[in-house]
Protein backbone atom coordinates (compact mmCIF):
# COMPACT_ATOMS: atom_id res chain seq x y z
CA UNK A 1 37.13 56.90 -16.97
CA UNK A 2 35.15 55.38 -19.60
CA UNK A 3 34.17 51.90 -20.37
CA UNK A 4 35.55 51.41 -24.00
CA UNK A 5 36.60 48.08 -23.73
CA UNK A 6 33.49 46.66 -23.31
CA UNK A 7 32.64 48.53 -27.09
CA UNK A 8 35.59 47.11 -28.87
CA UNK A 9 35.42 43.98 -27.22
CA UNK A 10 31.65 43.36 -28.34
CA UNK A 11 32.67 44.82 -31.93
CA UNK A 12 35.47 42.80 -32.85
CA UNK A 13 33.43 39.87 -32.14
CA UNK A 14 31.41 40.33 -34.47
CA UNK A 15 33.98 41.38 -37.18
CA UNK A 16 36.25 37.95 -36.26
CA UNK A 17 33.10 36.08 -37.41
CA UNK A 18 32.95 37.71 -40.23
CA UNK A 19 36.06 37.63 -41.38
CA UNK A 20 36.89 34.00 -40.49
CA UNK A 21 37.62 32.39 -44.09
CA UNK A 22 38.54 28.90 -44.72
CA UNK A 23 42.05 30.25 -45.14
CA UNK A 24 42.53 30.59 -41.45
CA UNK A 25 42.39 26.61 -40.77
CA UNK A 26 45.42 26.20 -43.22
CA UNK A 27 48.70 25.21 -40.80
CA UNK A 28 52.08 23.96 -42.27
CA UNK A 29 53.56 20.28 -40.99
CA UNK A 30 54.77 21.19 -38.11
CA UNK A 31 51.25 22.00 -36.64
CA UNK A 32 49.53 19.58 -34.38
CA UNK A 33 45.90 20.42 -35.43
CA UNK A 34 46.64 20.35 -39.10
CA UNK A 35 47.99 16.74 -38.53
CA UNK A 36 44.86 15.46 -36.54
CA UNK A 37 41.86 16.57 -38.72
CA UNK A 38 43.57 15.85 -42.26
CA UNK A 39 45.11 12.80 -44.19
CA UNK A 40 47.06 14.28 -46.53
CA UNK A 41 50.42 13.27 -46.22
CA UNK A 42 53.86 15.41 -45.52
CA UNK A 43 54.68 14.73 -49.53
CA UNK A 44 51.31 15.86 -50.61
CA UNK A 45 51.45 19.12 -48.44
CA UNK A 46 55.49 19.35 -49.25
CA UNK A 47 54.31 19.31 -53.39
CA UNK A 48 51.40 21.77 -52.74
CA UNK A 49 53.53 24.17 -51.12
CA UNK A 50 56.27 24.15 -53.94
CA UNK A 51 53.40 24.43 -56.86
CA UNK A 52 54.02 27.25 -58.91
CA UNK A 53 51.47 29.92 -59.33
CA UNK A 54 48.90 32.76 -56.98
CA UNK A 55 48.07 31.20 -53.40
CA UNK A 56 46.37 33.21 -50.61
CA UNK A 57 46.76 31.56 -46.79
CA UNK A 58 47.05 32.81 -43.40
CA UNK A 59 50.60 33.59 -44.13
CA UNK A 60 49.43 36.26 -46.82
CA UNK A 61 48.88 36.24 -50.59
CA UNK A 62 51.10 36.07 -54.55
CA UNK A 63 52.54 34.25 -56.82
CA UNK A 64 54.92 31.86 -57.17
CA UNK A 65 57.48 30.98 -60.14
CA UNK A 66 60.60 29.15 -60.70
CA UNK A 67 59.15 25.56 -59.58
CA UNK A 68 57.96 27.22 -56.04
CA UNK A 69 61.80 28.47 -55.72
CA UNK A 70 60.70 32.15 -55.93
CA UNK A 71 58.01 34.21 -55.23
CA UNK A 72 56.47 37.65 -53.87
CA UNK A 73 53.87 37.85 -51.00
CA UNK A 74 51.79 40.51 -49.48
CA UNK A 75 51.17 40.02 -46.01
CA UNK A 76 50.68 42.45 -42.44
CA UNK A 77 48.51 42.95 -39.92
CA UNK A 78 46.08 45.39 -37.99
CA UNK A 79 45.88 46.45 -34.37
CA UNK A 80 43.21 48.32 -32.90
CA UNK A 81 43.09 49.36 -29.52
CA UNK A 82 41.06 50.86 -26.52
CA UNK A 83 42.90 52.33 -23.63
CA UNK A 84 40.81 53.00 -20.54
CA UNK A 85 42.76 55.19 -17.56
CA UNK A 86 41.42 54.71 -13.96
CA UNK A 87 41.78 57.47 -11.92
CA UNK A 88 42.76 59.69 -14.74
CA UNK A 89 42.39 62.86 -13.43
CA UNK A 90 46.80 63.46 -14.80
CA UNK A 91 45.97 61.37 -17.95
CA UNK A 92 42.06 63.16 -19.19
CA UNK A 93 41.71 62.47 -22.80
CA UNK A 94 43.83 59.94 -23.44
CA UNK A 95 40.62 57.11 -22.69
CA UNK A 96 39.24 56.12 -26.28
CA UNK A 97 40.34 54.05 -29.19
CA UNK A 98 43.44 53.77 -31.61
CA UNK A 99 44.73 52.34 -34.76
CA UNK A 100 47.83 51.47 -32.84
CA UNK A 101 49.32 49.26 -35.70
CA UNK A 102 48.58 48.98 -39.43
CA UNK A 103 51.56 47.72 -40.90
CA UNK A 104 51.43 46.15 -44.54
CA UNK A 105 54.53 43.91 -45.93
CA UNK A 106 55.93 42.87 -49.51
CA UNK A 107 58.63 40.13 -49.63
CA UNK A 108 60.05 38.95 -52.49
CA UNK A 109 62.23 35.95 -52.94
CA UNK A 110 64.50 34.82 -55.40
CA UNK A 111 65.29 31.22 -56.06
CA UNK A 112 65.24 30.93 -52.24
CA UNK A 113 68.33 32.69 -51.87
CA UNK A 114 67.88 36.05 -51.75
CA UNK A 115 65.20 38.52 -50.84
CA UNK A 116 63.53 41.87 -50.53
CA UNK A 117 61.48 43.16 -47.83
CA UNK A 118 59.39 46.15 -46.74
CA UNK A 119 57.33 46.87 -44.46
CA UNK A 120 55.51 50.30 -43.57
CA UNK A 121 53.51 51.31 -40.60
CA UNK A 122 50.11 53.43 -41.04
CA UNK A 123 49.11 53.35 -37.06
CA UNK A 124 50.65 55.68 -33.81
CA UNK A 125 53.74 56.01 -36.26
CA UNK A 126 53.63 56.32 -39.51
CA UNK A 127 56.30 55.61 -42.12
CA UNK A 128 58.34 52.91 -43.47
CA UNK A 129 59.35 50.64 -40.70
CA UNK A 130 61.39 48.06 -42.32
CA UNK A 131 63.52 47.96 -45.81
CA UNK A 132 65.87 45.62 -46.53
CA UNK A 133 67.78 43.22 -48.91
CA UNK A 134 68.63 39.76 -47.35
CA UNK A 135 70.92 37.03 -48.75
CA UNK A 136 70.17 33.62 -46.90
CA UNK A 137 73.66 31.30 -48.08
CA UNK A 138 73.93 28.69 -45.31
CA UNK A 139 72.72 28.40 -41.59
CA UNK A 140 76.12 29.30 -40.17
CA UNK A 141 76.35 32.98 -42.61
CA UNK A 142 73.26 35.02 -43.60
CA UNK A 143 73.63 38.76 -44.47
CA UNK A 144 70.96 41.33 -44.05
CA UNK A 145 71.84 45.38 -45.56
CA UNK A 146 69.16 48.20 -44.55
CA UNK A 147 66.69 49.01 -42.35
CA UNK A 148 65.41 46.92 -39.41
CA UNK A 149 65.65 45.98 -35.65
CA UNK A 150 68.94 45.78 -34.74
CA UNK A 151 69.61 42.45 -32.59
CA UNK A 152 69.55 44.09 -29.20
CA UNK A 153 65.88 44.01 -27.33
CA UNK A 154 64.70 40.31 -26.30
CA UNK A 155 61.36 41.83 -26.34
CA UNK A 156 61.94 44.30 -29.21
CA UNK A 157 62.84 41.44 -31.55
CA UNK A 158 59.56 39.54 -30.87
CA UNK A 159 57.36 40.39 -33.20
CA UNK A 160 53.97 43.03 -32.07
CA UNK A 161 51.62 39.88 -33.46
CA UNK A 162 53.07 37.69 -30.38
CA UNK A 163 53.25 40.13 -27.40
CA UNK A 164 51.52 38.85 -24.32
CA UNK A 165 50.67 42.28 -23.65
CA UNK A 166 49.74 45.30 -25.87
CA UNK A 167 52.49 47.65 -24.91
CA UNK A 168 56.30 46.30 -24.22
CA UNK A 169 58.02 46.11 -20.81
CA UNK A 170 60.38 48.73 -19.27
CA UNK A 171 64.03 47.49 -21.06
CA UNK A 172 62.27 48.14 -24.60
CA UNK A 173 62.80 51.63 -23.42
CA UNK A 174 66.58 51.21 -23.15
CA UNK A 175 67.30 49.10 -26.26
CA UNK A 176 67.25 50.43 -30.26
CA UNK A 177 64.13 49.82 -32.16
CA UNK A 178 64.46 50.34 -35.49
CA UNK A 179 68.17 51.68 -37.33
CA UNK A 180 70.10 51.70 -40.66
CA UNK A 181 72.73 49.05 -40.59
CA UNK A 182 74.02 45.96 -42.10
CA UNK A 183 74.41 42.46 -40.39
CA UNK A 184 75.94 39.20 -40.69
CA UNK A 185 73.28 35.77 -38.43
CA UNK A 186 73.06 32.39 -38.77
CA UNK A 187 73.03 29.10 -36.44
CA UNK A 188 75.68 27.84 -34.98
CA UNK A 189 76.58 24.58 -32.71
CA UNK A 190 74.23 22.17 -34.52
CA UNK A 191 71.45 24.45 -35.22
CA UNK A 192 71.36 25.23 -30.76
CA UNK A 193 72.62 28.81 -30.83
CA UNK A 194 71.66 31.50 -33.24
CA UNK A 195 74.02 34.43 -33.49
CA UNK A 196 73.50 38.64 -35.27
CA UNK A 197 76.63 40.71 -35.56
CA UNK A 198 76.53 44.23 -36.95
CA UNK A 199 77.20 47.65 -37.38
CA UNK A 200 74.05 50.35 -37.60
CA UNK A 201 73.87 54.26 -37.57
CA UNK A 202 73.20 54.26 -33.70
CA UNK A 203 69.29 55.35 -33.77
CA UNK A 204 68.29 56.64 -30.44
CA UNK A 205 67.04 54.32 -27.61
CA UNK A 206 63.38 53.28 -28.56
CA UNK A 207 63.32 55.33 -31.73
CA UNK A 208 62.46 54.01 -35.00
CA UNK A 209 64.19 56.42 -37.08
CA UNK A 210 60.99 57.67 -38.66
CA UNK A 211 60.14 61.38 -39.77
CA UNK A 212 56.92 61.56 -41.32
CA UNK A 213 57.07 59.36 -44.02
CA UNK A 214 60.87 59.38 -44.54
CA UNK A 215 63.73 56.86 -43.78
CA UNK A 216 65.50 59.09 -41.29
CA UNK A 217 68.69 58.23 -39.42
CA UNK A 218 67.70 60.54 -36.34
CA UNK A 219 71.45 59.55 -34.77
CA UNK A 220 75.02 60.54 -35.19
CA UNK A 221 77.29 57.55 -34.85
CA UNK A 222 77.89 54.25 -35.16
CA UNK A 223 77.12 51.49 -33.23
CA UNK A 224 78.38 48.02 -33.39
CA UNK A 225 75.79 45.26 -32.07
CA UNK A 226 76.73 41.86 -31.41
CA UNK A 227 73.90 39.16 -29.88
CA UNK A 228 73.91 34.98 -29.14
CA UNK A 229 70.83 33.42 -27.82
CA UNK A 230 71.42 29.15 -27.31
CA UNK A 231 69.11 26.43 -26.36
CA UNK A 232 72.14 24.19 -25.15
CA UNK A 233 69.84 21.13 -24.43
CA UNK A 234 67.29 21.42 -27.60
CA UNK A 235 68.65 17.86 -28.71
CA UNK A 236 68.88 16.55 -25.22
CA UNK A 237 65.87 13.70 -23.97
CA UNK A 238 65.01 15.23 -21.21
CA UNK A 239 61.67 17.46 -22.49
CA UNK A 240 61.48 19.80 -19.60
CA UNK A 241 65.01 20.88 -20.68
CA UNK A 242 64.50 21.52 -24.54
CA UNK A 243 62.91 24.77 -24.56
CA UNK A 244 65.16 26.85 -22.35
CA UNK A 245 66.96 29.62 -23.93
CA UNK A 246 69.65 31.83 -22.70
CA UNK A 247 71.43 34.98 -24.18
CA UNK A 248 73.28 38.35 -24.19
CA UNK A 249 73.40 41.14 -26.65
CA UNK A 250 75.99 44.14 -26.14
CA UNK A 251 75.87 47.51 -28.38
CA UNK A 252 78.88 50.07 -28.31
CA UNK A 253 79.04 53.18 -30.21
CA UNK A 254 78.89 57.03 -30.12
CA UNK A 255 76.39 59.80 -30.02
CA UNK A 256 76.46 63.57 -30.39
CA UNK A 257 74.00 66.10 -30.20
CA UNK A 258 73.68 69.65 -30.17
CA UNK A 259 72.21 72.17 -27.89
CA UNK A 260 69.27 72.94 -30.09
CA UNK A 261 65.95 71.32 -30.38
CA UNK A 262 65.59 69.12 -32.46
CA UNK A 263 69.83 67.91 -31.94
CA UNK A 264 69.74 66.80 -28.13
CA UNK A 265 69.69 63.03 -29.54
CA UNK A 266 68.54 61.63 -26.07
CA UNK A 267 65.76 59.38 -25.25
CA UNK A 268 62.98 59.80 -23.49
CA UNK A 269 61.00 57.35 -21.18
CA UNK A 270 57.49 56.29 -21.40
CA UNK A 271 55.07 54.26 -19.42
CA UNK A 272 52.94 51.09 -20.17
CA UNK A 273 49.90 53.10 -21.21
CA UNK A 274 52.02 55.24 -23.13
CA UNK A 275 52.89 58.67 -21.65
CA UNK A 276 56.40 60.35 -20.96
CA UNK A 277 57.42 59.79 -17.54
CA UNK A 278 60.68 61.25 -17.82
CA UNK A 279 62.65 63.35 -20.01
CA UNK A 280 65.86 65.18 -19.75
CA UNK A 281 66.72 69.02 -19.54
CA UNK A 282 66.16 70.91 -22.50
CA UNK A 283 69.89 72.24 -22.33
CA UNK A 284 71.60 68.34 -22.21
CA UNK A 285 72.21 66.97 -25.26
CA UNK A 286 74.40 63.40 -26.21
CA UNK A 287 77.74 64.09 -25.82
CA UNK A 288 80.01 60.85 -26.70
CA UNK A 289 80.27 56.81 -25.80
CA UNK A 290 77.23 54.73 -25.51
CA UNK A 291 76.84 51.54 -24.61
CA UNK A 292 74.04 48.25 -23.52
CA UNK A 293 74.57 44.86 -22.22
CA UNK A 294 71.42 43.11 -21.72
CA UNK A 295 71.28 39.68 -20.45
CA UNK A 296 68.14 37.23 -21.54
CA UNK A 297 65.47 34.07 -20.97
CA UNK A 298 63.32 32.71 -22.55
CA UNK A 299 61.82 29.56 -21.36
CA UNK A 300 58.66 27.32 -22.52
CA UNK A 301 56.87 23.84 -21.35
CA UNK A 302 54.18 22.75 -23.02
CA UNK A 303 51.22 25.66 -21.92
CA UNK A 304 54.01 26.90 -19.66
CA UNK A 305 56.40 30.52 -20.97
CA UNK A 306 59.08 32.04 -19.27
CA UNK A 307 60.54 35.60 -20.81
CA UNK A 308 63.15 37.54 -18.91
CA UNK A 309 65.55 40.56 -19.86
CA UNK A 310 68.03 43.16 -17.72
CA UNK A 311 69.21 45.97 -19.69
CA UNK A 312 71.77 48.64 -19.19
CA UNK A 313 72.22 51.42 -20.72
CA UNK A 314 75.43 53.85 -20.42
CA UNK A 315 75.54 57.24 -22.41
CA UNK A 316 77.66 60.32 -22.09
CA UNK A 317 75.61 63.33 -21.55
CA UNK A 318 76.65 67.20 -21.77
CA UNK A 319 74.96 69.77 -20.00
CA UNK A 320 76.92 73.30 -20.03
CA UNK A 321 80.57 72.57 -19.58
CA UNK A 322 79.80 69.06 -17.90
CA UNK A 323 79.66 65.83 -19.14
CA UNK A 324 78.32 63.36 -17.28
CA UNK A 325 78.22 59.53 -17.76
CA UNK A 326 74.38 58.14 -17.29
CA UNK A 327 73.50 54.40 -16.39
CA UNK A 328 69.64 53.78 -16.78
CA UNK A 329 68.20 49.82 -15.70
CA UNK A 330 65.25 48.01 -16.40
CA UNK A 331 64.17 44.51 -15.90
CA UNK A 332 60.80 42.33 -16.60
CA UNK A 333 59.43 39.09 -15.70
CA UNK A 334 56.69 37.47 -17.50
CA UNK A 335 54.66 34.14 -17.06
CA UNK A 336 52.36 33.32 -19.44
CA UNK A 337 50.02 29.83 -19.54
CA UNK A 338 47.95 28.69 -22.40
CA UNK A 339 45.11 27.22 -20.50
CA UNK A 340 43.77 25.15 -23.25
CA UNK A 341 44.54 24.04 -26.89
CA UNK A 342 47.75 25.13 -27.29
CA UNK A 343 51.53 25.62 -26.46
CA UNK A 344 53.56 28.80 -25.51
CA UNK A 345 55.65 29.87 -28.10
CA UNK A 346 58.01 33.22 -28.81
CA UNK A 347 56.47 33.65 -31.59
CA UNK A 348 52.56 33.65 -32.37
CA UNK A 349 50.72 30.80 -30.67
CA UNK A 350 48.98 28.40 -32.86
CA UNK A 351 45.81 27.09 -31.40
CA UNK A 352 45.50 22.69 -31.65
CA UNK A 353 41.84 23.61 -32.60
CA UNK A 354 41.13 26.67 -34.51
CA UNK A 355 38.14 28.26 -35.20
CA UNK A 356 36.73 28.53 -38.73
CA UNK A 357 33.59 28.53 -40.44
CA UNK A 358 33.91 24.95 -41.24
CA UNK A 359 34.97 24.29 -37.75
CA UNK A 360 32.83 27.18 -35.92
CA UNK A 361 32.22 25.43 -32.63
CA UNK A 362 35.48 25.46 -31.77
CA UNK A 363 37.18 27.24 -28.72
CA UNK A 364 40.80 28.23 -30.12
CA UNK A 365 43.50 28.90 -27.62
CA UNK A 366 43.21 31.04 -24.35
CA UNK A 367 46.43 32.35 -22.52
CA UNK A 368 46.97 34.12 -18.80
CA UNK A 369 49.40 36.07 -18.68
CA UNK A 370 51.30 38.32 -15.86
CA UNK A 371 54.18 40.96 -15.80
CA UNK A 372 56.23 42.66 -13.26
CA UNK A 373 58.95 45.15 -15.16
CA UNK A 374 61.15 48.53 -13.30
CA UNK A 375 62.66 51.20 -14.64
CA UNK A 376 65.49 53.00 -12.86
CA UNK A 377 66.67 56.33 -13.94
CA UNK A 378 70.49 56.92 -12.83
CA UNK A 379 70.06 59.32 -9.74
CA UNK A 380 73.23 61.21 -10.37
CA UNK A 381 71.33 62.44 -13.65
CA UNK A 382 69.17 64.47 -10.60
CA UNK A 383 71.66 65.37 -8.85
CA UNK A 384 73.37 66.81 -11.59
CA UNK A 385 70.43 68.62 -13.54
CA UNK A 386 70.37 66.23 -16.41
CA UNK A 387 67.09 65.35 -14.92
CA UNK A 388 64.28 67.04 -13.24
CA UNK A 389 62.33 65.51 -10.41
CA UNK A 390 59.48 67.59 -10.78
CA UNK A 391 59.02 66.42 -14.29
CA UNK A 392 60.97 62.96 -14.38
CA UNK A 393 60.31 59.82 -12.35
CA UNK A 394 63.41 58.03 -10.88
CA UNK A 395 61.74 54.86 -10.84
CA UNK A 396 58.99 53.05 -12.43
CA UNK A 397 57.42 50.05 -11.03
CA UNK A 398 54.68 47.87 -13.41
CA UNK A 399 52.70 44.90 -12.61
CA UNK A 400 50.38 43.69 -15.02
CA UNK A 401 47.71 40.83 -15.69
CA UNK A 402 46.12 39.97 -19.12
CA UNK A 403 44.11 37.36 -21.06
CA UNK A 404 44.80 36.74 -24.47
CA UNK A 405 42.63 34.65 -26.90
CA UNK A 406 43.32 33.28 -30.37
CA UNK A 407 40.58 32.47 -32.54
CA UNK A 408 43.25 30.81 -35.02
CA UNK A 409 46.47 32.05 -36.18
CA UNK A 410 44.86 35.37 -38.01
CA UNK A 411 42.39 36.73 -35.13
CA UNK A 412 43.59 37.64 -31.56
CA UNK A 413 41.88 39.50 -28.99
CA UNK A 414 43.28 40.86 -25.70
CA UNK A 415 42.32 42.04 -22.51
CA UNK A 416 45.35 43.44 -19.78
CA UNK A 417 45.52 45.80 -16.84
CA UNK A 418 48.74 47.25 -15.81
CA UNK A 419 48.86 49.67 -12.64
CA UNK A 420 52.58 51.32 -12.56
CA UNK A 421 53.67 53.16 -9.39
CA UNK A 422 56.47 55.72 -9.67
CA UNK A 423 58.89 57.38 -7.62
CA UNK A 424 59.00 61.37 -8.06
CA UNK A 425 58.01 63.22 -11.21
CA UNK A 426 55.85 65.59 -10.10
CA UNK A 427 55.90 68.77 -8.33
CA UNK A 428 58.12 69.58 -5.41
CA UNK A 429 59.61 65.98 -6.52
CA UNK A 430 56.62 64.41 -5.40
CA UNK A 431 55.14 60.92 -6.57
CA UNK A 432 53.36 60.98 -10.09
CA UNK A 433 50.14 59.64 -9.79
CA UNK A 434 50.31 55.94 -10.19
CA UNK A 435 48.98 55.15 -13.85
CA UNK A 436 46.03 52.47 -13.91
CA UNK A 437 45.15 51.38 -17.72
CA UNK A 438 43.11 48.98 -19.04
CA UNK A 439 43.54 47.70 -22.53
CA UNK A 440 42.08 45.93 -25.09
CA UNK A 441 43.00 44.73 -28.83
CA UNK A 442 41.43 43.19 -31.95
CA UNK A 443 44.16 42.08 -34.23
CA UNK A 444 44.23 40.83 -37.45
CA UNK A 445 46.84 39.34 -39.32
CA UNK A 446 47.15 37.83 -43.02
């Protein structure tokens, strides 16, 4: 076990100080801070923003045209981590530092209708991550045509800048992460319920599709996704009631492998700190009808976020002449609080008072955060070979605690422990050693 953390931590310190630029104060309207420390008024920022021409911001950097109605921007973000396993005598060498995400971005707009998007990743998984074409016609009926999350994962969909913890929970291994596929969204019921319907090339559970640096399919079917998330009472008075969210998304489709490696098309299962905790038999291979249901929360107050998701996942497996149908579970609860200066959000919290060099005695925002998530592998799949309990856990249980603080709405550092305890997966079906990790992140985002 080595003490890493303590290395990166003290190093990207010193690199948030240096890299702090005016840039990272700007906020749009909606921002508290930005309302409190300057007097320019909504029509001054509102003409700013539409001015023709190069800008550079936190939100990245180009060029505008067509009286602000157009433009292209280059934008991303960097992740680097430090992974520290306690009692790592089944983990030794994994302890150290990684580029876990470098993912650069080019959107470009066209007179606010239409737009292009890509986005590669040069981190734990290289190759191009997102491409797509996107035609935004009115709230109620958007259309999106290539390659991207399908609308499945609560978690998955939230972008990697605004997880409370470096590595997802336990359903992100049970819902699709990245596929080919085209989709019809939009808001719905007075702008309280946001719907995604679509149809995608059924990309393996957890799998991004991505072979080197390729745009590969790595699936055999097609799945049709469907997803509604509502805030019923975001226009009621009642302020504790505003910001709670509740949803479903359902995927049906089909997958087929082959009894060859490299054709099995099955997922396999990995932990918080990253490693495979369970895999299935080298002989089984998809073998018809998938399909999730996953039932989701989201909830914030003020400081106060709530994020919950079940997922199911049902796939027809072949091993020899037997086909067997598989139902995997997981689940997570997560609490998070932003102590001070600032408000939980789904998306990247904005601290009230950021720091900058103008403003460098500031504190930013600080968030607690905590985690318990399960994963429970269908224990027919033992019983009928599919999976091996000398090699394959049949459960996984997580807890984890973290604190996360934002310099401003560019720099983030983290700190989180998770211990996981499993059930089986080792030999003579034995308990795998539980997995203790300690983590830590600089991240950087323009």
């Amino acid at each position: 076990m080595k003490i890493s953390w303590l290395k990166i931590m003290l190093s990207a310190m010193v690199c948030s100080l240096l890299m702090s630029t005016t840039a990272y104060a700007q906020e749009d309207t909606s921002d508290r801070s930005q309302k409190s420390v300057t007097k320019e008024t909504s029509k001054e920022k509102k003409r700013k923003k539409k001015k023709p021409g190069p800008f550079i911001g936190n939100a990245g950097l180009g060029y505008k045209w067509n009286k602000g109605k157009s433009e292209i921007r280059l934008g991303g973000f960097m992740q680097v981590d430090s992974r520290t396993f306690f009692d790592d005598q089944a983990n030794s060498g994994n302890d150290g530092f990684i580029l876990r995400r470098i993912q650069p971005s080019l959107e470009v707009k066209f007179n606010k209708t239409y737009s292009f998007y890509i986005m590669s990743g040069f981190g734990a998984t290289p190759g191009i991550l997102d491409v797509y074409l996107e035609g935004n016609f009115t709230k109620p009926f958007n259309v999106r045509v290539g390659k991207f999350k399908p609308p499945f994962g609560l978690e998955r969909l939230q972008s990697a800048t605004a997880l409370a913890f470096n590595e997802r929970a336990f359903p992100t291994n049970l819902a699709p992460n990245r596929a080919i596929g085209a989709q019809i969204f939009g808001d719905i019921l007075w702008d309280t319920t946001e719907y995604q319907i679509g149809l995608f090339n059924g990309a393996i559970d957890n799998s991004s599709g991505l072979r080197g640096s390729v745009i590969n399919s790595n699936s055999s079917g097609v799945d049709f996704v469907a997803r509604i998330f509502s805030h019923p009472l975001k226009h009621s008075d009642a302020e504790l009631l505003k910001g709670l969210g509740l949803g479903i998304a359902y995927s049906y489709g089909t997958q087929q492998g082959g009894a060859q490696p490299g054709q099995y098309n099955l997922p396999t299962f990995i932990s918080p700190g990253q490693q495979v905790i369970a895999s299935y038999a080298q002989s089984a291979f998809a073998d018809g009808s998938r399909q999730r249901i996953s039932p989701q929360l989201y909830y914030h107050y003020g400081p106060f976020g709530l994020l919950g998701e079940y997922t199911i996942s049902q796939q027809d497996i072949k091993v020899g002449t037997t086909t067997d149908k598989v139902t995997n579970e997981a689940y997570q609860a997560q609490l998070s609080w932003v102590v001070f200066n600032g408000d939980a959000s789904f998306r990247r919290i904005r601290p009230i008072n950021p720091i900058t060099l103008e403003n460098i005695s500031a504190w930013g925002a600080v968030q607690l955060v905590t985690r318990y998530s399960e994963l429970n592998l269908d224990s027919n799949a033992f019983t009928n070979g599919l999976l091996d309990p000398d090699r394959s856990a049949r459960k996984a249980q997580d807890f984890g605690v973290g604190i996360n603080w934002y310099l401003n709405r560019n720099i983030k550092f983290q700190l989180d422990y998770n211990q996981t305890h499993f059930i089986s997966g080792a030999n003579g079906g034995t308990n795998r050693p539980e997995e203790k990790v300690l983590f830590s992140r600089m991240q950087i985002a323009f």
